[in-house]
Protein backbone atom coordinates (compact mmCIF):
# COMPACT_ATOMS: atom_id res chain seq x y z
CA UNK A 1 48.81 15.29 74.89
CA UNK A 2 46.85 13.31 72.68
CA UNK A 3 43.53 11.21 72.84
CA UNK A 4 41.75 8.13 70.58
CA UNK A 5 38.14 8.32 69.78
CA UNK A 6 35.80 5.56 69.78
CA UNK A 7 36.57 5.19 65.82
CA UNK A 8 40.10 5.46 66.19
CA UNK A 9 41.18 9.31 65.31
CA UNK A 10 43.86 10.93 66.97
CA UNK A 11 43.39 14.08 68.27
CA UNK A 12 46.00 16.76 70.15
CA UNK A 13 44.10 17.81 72.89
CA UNK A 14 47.16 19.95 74.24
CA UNK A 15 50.26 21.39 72.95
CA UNK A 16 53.14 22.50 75.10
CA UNK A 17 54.82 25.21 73.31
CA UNK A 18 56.51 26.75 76.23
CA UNK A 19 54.61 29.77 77.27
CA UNK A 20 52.10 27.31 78.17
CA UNK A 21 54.80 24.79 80.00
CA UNK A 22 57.05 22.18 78.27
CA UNK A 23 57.57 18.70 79.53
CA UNK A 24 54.72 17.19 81.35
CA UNK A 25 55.46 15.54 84.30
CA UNK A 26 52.84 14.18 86.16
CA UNK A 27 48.63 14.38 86.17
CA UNK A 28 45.86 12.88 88.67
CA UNK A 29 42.24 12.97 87.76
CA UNK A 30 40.10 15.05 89.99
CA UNK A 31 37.01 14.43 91.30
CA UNK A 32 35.43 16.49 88.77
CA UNK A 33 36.79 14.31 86.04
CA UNK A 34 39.19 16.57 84.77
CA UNK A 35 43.41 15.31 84.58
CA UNK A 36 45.71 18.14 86.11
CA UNK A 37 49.24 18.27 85.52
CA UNK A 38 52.25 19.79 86.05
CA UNK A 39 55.19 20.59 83.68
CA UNK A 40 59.15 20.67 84.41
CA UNK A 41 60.09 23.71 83.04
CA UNK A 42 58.08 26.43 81.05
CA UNK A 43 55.07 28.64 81.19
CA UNK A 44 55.11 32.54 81.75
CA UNK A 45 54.94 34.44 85.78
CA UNK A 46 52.73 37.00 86.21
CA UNK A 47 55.14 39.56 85.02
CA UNK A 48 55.32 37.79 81.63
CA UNK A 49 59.11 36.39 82.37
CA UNK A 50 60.07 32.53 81.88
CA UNK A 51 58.50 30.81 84.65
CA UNK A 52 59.83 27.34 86.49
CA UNK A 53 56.73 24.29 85.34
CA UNK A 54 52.97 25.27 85.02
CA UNK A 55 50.07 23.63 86.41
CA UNK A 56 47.36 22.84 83.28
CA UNK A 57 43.84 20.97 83.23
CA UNK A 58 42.07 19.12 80.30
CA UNK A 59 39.00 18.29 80.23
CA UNK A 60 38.89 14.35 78.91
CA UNK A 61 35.47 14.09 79.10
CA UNK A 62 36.07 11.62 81.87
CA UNK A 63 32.97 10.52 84.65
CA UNK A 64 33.21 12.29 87.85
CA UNK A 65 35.34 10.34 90.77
């Protein structure tokens, strides 16, 4: 995921590398401002084994809803 600043540099705010999920699917903003997503396939169980999709938050420095 990637974001613009107000003078126009690019900046990876998150990188899916597959531990931490891989294909982003969806995100909402929540009322606190943050985006939370889900990914198709990726991320780790609590046993350390290939998990199914993860759920991940950014903080976009976005107002609160």
């Amino acid at each position: 995921m990637y974001s613009i600043t107000p003078t126009g540099t690019l900046l990876q705010n998150i990188a899916f590398s597959g531990t931490n999920g891989s294909m982003p699917t969806s995100m909402i903003q929540g009322s606190d401002g943050k985006l939370y997503g889900t990914t198709y396939s990726g991320g780790l169980d609590s046993h350390g084994n290939k998990a199914s999709g993860a759920v991940f938050s950014i903080n976009a420095g976005l107002p609160p809803k």
